[in-house]
C-alpha atoms as a PDB file:
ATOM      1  CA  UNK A   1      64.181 -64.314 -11.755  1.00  0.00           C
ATOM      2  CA  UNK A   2      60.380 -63.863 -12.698  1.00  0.00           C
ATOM      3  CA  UNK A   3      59.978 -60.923 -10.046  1.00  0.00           C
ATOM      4  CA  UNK A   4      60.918 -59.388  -7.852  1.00  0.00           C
ATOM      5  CA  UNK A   5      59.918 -60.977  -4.694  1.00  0.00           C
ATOM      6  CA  UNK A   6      61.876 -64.150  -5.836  1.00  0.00           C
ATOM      7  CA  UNK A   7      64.922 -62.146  -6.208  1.00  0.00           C
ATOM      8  CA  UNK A   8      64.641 -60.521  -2.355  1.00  0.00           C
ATOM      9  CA  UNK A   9      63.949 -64.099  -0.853  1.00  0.00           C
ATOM     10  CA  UNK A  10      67.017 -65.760  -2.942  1.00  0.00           C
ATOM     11  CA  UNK A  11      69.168 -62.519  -1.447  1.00  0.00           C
ATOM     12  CA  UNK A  12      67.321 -63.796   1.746  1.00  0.00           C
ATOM     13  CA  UNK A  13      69.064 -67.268   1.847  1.00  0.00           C
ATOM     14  CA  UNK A  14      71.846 -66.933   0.436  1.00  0.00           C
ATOM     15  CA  UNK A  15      72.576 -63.699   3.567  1.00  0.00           C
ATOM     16  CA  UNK A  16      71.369 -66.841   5.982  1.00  0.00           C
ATOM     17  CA  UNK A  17      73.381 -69.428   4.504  1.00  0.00           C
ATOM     18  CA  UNK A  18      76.640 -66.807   4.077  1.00  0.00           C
ATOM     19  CA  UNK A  19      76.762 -65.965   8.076  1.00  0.00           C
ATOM     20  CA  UNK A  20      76.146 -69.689   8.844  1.00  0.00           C
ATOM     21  CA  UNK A  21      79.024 -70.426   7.273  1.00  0.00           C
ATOM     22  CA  UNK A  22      81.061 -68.063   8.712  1.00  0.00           C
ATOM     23  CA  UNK A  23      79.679 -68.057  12.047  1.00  0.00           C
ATOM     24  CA  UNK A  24      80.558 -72.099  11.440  1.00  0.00           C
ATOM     25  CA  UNK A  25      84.374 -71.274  10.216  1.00  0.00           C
ATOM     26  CA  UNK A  26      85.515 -69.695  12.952  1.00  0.00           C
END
């Protein structure tokens, strides 16, 4: 990552994407 601003909003999705998912699995 270039900074450290890309790094928070890549933890960002990925936290978004993660309780989708499991929201979605059960």
């Amino acid at each position: 990552f270039r900074n450290m601003e890309e790094y928070l909003q890549f933890l960002e999705e990925g936290l978004e994407f993660l309780s989708s998912f499991l929201e979605g699995g059960r």
